[in-house]
C-alpha atoms as a PDB file:
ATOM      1  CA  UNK A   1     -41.707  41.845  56.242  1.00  0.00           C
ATOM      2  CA  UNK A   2     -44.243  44.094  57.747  1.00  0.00           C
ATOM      3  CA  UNK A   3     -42.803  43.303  60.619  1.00  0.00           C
ATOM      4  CA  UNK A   4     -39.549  44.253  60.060  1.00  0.00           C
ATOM      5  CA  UNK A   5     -40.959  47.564  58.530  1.00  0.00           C
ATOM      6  CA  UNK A   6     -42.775  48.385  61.968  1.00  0.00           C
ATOM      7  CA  UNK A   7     -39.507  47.601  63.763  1.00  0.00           C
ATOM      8  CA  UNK A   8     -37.196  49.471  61.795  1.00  0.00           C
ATOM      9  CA  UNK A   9     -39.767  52.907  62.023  1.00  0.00           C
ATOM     10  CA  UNK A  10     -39.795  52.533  65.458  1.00  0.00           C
ATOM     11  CA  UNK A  11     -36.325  52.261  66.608  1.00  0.00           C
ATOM     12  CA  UNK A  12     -35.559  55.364  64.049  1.00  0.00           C
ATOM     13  CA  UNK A  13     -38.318  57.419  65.867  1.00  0.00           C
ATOM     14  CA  UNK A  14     -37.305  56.305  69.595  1.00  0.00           C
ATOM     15  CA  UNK A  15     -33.688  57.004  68.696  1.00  0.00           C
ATOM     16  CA  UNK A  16     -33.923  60.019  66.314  1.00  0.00           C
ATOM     17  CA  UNK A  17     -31.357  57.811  64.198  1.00  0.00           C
ATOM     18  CA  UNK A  18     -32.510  57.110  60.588  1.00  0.00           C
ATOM     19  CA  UNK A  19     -32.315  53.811  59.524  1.00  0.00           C
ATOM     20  CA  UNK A  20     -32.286  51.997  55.675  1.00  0.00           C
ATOM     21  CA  UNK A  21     -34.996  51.257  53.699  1.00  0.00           C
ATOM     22  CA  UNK A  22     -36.706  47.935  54.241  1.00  0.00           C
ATOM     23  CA  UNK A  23     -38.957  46.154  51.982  1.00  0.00           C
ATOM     24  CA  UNK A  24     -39.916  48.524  49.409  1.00  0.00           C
ATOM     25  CA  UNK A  25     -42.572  46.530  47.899  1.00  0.00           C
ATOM     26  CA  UNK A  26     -44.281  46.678  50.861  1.00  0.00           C
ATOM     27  CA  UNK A  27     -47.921  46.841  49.892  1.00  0.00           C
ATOM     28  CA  UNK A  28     -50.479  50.219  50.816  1.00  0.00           C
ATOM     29  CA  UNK A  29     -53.070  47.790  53.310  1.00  0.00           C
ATOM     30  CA  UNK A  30     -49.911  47.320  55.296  1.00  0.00           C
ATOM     31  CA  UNK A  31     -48.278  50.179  55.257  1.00  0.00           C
ATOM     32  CA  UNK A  32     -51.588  52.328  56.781  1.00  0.00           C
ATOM     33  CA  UNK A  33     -51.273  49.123  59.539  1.00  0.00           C
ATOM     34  CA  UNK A  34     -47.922  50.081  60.493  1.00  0.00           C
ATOM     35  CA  UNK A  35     -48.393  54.066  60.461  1.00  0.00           C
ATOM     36  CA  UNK A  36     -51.475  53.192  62.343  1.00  0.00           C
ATOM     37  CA  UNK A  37     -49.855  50.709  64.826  1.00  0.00           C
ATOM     38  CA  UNK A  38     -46.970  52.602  65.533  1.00  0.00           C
ATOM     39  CA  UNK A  39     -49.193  56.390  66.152  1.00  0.00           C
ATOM     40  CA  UNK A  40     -51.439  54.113  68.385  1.00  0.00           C
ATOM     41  CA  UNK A  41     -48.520  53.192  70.699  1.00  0.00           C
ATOM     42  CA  UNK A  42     -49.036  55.460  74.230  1.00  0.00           C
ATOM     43  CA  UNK A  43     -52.658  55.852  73.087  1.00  0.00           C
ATOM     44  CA  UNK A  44     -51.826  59.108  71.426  1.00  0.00           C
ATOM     45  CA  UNK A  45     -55.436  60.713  70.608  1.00  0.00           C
ATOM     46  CA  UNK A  46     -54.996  62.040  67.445  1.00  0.00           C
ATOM     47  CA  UNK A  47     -54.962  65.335  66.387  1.00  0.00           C
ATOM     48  CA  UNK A  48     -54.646  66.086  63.325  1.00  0.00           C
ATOM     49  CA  UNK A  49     -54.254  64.724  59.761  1.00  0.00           C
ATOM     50  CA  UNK A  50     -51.758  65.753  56.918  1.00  0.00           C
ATOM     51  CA  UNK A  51     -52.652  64.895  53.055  1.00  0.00           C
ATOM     52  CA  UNK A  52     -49.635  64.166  50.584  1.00  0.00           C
ATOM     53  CA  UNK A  53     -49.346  63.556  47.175  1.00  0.00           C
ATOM     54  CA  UNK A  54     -51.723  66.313  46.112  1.00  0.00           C
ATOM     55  CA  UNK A  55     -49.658  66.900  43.099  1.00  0.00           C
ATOM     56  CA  UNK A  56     -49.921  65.282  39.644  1.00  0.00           C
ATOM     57  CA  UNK A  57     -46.338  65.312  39.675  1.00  0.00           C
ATOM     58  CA  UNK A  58     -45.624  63.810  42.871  1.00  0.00           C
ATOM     59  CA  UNK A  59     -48.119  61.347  42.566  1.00  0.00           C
ATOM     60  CA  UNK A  60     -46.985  59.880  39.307  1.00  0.00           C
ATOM     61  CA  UNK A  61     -43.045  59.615  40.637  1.00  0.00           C
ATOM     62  CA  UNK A  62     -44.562  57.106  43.439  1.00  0.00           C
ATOM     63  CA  UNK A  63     -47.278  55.445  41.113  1.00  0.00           C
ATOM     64  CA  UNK A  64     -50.111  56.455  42.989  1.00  0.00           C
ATOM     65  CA  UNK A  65     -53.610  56.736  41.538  1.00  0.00           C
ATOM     66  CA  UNK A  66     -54.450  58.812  44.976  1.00  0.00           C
ATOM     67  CA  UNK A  67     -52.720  60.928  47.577  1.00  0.00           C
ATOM     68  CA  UNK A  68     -51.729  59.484  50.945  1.00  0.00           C
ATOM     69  CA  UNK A  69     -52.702  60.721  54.954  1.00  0.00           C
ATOM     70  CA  UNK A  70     -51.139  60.598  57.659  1.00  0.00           C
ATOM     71  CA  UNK A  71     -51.325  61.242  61.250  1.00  0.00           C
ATOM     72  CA  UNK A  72     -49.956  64.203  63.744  1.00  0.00           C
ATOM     73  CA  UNK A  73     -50.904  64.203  67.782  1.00  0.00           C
ATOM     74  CA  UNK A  74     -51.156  67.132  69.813  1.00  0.00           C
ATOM     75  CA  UNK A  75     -47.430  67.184  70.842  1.00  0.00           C
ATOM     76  CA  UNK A  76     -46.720  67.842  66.800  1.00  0.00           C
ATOM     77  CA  UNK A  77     -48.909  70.817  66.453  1.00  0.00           C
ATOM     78  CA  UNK A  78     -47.005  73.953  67.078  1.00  0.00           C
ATOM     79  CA  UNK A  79     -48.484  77.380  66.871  1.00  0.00           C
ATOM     80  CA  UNK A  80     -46.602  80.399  65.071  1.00  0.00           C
ATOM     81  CA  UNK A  81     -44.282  81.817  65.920  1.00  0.00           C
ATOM     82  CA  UNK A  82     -43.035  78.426  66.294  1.00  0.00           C
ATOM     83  CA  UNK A  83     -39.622  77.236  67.535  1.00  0.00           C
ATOM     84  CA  UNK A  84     -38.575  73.461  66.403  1.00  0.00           C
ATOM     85  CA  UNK A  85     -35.871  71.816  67.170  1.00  0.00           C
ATOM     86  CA  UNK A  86     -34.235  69.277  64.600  1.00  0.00           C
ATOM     87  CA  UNK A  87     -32.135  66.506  64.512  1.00  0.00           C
ATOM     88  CA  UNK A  88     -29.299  66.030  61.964  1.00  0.00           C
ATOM     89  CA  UNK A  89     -30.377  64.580  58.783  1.00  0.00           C
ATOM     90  CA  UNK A  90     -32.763  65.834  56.029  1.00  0.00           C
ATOM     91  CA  UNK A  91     -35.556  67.995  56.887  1.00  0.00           C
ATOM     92  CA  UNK A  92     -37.876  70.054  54.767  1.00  0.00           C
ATOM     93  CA  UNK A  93     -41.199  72.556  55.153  1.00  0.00           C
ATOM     94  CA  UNK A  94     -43.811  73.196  52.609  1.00  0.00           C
ATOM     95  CA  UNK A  95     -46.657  76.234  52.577  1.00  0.00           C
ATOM     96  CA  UNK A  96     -50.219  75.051  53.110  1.00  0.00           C
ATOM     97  CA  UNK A  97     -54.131  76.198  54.630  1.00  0.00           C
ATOM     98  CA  UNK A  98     -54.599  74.316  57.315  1.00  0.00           C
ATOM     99  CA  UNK A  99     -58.238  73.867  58.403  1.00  0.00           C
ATOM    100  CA  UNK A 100     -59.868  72.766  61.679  1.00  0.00           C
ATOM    101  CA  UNK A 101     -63.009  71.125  61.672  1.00  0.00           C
ATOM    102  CA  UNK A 102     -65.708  71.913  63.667  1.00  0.00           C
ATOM    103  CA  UNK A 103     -68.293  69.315  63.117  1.00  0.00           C
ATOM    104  CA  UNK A 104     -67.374  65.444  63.006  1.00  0.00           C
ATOM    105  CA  UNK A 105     -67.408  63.913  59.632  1.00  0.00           C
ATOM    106  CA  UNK A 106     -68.385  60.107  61.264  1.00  0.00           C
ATOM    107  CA  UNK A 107     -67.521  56.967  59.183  1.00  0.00           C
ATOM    108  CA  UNK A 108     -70.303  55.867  56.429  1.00  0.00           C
ATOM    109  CA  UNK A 109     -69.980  54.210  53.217  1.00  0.00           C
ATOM    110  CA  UNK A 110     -71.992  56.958  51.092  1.00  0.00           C
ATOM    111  CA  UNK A 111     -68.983  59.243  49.929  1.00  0.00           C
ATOM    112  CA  UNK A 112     -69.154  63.226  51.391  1.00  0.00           C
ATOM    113  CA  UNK A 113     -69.863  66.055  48.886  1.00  0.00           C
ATOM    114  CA  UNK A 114     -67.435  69.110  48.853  1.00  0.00           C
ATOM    115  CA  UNK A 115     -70.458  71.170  50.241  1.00  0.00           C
ATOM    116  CA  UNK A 116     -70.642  68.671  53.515  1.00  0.00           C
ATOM    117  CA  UNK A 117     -67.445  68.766  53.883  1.00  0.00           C
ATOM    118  CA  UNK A 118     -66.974  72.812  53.847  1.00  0.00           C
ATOM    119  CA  UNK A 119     -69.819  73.318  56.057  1.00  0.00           C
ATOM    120  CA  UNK A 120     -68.109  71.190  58.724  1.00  0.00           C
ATOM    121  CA  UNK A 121     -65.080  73.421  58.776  1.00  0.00           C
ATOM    122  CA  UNK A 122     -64.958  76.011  61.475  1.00  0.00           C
ATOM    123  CA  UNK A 123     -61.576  77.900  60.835  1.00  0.00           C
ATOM    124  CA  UNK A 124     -59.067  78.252  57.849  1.00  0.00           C
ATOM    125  CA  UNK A 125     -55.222  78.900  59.205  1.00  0.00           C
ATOM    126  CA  UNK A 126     -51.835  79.501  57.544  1.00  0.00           C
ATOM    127  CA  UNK A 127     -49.287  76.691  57.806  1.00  0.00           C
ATOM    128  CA  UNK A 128     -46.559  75.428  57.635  1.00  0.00           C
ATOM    129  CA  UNK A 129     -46.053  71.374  57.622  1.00  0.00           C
ATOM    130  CA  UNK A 130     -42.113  70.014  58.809  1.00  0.00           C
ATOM    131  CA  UNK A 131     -41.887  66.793  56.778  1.00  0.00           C
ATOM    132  CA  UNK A 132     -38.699  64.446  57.273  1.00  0.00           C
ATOM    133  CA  UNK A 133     -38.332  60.609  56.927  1.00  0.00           C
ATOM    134  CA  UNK A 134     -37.384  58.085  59.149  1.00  0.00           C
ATOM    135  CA  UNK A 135     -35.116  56.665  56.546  1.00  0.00           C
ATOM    136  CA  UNK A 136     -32.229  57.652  54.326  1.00  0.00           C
ATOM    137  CA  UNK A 137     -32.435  57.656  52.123  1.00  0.00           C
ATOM    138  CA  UNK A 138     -35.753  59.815  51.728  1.00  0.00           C
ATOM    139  CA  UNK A 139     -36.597  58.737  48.246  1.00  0.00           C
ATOM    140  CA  UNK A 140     -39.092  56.291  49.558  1.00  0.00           C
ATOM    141  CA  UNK A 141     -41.168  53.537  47.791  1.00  0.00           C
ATOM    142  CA  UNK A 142     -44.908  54.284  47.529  1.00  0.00           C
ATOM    143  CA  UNK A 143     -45.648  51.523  50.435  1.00  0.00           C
ATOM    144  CA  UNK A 144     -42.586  52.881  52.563  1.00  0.00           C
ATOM    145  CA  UNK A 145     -43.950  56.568  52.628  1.00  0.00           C
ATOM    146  CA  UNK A 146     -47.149  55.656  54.038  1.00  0.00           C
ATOM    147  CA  UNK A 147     -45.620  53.430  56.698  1.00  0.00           C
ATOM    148  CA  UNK A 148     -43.586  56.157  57.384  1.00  0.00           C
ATOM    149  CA  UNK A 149     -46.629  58.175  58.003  1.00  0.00           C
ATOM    150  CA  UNK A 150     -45.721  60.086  55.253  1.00  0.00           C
ATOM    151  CA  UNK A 151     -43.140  61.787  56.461  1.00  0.00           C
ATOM    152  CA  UNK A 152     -45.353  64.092  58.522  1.00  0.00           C
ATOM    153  CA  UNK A 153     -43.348  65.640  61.407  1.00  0.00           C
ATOM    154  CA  UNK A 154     -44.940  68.561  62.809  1.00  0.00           C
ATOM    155  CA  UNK A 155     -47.705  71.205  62.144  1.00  0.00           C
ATOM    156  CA  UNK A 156     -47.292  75.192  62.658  1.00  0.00           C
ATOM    157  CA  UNK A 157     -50.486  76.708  62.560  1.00  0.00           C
ATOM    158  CA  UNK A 158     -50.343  80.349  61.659  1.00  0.00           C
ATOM    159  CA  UNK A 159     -53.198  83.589  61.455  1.00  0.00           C
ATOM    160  CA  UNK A 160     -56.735  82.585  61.024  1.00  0.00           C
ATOM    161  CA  UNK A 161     -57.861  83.785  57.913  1.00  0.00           C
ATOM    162  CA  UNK A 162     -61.593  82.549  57.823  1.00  0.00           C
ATOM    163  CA  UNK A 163     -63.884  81.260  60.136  1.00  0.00           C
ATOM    164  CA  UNK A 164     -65.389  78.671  57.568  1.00  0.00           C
ATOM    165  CA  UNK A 165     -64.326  77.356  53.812  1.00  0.00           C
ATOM    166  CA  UNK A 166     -64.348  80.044  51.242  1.00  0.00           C
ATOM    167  CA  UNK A 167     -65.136  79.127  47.511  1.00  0.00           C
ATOM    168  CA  UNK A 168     -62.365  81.886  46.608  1.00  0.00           C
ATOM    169  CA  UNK A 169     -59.890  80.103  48.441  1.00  0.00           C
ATOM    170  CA  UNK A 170     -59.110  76.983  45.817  1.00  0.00           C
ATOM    171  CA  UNK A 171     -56.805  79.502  43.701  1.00  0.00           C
ATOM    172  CA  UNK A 172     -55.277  82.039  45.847  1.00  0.00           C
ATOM    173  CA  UNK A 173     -51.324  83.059  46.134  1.00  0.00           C
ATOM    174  CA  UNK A 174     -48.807  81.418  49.139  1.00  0.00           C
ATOM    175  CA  UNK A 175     -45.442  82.244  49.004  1.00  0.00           C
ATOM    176  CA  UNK A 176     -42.690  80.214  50.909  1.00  0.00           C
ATOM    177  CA  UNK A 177     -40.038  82.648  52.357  1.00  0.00           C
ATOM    178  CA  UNK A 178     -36.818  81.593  53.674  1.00  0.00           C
ATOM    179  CA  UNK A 179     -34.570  80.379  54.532  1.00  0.00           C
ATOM    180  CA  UNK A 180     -32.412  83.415  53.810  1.00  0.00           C
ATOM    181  CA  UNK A 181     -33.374  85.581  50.760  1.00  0.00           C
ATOM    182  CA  UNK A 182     -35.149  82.716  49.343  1.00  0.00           C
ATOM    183  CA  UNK A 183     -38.649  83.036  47.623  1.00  0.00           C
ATOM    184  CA  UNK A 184     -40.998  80.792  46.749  1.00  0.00           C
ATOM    185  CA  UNK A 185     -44.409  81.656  44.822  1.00  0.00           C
ATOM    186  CA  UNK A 186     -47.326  79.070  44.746  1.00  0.00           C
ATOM    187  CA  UNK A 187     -50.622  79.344  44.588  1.00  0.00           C
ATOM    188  CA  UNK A 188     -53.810  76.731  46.373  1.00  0.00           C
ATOM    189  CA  UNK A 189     -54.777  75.700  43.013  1.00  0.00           C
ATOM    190  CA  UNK A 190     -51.827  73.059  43.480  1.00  0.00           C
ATOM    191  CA  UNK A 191     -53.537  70.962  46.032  1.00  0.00           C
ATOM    192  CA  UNK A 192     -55.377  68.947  43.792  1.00  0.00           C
ATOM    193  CA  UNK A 193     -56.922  71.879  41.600  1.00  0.00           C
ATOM    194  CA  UNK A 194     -58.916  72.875  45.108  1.00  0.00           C
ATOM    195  CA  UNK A 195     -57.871  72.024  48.669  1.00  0.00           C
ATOM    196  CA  UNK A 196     -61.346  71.301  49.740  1.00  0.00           C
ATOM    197  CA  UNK A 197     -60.846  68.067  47.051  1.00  0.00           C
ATOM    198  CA  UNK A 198     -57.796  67.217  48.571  1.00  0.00           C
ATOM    199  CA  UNK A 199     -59.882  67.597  51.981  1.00  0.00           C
ATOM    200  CA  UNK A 200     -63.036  65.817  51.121  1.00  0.00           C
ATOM    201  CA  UNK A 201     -60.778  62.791  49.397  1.00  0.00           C
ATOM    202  CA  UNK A 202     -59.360  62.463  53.164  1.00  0.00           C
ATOM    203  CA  UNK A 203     -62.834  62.546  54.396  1.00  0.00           C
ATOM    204  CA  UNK A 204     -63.795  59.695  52.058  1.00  0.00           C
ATOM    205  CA  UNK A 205     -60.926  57.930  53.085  1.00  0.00           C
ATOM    206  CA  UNK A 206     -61.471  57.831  56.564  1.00  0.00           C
ATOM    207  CA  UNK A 207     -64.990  57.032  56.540  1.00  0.00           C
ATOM    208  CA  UNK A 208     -64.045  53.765  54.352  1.00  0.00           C
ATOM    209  CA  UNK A 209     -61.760  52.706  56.660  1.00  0.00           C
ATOM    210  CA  UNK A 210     -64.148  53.153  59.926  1.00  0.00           C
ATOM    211  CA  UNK A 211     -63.104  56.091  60.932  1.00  0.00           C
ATOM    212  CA  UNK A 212     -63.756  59.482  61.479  1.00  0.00           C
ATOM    213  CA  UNK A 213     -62.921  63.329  60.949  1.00  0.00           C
ATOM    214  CA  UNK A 214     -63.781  64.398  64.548  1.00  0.00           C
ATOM    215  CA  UNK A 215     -64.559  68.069  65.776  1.00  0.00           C
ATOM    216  CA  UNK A 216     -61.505  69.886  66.847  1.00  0.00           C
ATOM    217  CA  UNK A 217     -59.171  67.770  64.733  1.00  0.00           C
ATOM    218  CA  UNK A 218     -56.828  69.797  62.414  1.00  0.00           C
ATOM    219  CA  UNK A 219     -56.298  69.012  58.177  1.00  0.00           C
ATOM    220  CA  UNK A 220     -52.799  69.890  56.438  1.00  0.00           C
ATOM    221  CA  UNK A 221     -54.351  69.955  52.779  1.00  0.00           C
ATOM    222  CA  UNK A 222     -51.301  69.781  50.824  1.00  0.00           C
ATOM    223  CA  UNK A 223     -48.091  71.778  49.696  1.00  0.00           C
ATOM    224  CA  UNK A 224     -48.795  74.867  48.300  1.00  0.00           C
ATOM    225  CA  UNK A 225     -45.470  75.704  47.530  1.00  0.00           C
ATOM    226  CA  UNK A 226     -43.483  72.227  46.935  1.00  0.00           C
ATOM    227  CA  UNK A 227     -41.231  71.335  49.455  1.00  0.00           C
ATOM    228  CA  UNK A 228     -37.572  73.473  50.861  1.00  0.00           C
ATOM    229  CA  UNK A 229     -34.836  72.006  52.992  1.00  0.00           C
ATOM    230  CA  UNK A 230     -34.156  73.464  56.007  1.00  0.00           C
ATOM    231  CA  UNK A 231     -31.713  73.253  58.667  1.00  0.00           C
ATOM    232  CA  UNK A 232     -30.920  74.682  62.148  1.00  0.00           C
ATOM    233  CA  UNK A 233     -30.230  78.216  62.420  1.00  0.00           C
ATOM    234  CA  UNK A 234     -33.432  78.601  59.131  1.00  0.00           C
ATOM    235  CA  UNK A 235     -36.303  81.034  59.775  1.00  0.00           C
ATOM    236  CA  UNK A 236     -38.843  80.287  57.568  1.00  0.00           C
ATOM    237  CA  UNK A 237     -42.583  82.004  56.839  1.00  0.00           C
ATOM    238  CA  UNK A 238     -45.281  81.362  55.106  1.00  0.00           C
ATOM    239  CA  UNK A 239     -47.730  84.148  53.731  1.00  0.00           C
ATOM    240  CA  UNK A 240     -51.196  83.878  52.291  1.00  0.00           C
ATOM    241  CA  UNK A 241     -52.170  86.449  49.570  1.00  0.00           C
ATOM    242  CA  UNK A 242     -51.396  88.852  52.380  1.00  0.00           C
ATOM    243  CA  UNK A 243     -54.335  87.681  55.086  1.00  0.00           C
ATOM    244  CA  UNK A 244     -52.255  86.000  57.163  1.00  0.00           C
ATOM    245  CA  UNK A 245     -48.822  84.459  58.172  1.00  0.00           C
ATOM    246  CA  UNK A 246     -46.730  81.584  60.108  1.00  0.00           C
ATOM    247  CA  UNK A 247     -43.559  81.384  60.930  1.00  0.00           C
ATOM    248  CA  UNK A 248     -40.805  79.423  62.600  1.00  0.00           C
ATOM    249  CA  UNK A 249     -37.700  78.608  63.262  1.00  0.00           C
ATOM    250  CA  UNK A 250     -35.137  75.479  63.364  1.00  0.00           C
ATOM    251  CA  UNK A 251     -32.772  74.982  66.260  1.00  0.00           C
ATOM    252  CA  UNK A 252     -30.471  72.270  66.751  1.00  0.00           C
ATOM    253  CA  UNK A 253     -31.799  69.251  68.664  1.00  0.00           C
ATOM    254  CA  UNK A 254     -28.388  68.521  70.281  1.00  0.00           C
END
């Protein structure tokens, strides 16, 4: 079945054409071999990371005990103001810091502290993460989502607001605005309580699985705000408690 899985993602993303669901049951060891598998084709370095599932709530609709990564190469990190084009289907955007890291985390079985991880951090941005499926429907199985790389689409990265991790920055405001008059308050405290948790978990992850959080690679922590549809013709901006900004803006693919 993993098989099929792979297949099916692939096709979608060469084709921009969503396909059906396939094996839901599909278990989580296979699913990070297919979102790894299928990033790996073209020997894309990679970039940047995205966490999901920071969110009691969204973790217990997918019976997860843990949130989920995924992967974004250079070609999916935009910087603000950003213009992204977008296929027809269902596409979304969520508020989030963003940092960059500036010292490698390498693999290792002892588990990172918060502290290690914050001192490796070299820059905290505004984001904004574009999230959209491969399949439709969206409301994905647990196994599905990962394989699916977790939806992750692109990255905007907006102001720099710090040039290192901040203790004051695991409860501070972000507010989602757009499209239209539409306003959305949220604060960091979402991701997890902290987004340096959310941050360190991913560090932990990756150094169990061999691999590492290497200088210069980017972090999407985690939805600040919960996640908005968008569509073309949407301008959309995300501001954090008034340091900094990103923005962008959906045009038709076609």
């Amino acid at each position: 079945m993993a098989v099929m899985v792979t297949s099916a993602i692939r096709n979608a993303r060469r084709s921009r054409q969503r396909c059906a669901p396939v094996d839901p049951m599909i278990d989580l060891s296979a699913a990070y071999a297919i979102q790894a598998s299928i990033f790996a084709e073209g020997d894309q370095p990679i970039a940047g990371w995205k966490i999901g599932l920071t969110g009691d709530a969204p973790r217990k609709s997918k019976g997860a005990d843990a949130p989920a990564a995924g992967r974004l190469a250079g070609a999916d990190i935009l910087s603000s103001p950003a213009l992204a084009p977008i296929s027809t289907g269902d596409h979304y955007v969520e508020a989030e810091l963003v940092v960059r890291f500036g010292t490698a985390l390498p693999a290792r079985d002892a588990p990172f502290t918060s502290a290690q991880v914050a001192a490796a951090i070299d820059a905290v941005h505004v984001g904004i993460e574009l999230v959209t499926s491969r399949f439709a429907p969206d409301d994905l199985s647990l196994g599905l989502l990962i394989a699916d790389n977790c939806m992750a689409d692109r990255l905007v990265i907006g102001d720099k607001v710090s040039d290192g991790w901040e203790d004051r920055f695991a409860d501070m405001a972000m507010t989602l605005n757009g499209p239209g008059k539409d306003r959305r308050e949220g604060t960091t405290a979402a991701v997890m309580g902290d987004p340096l948790q959310a941050i360190t978990w991913l560090a932990d992850w990756l150094a169990k699985n061999g691999l590492a959080l290497e200088a210069g690679q980017w972090v999407s922590s985690g939805t600040c705000t919960g996640v908005k549809p968008v569509a073309a013709g949407d301008r959309v901006s995300a501001d954090f408690a008034g340091l900094g900004s990103a923005t962008v803006e959906f045009t038709s693919e076609s």
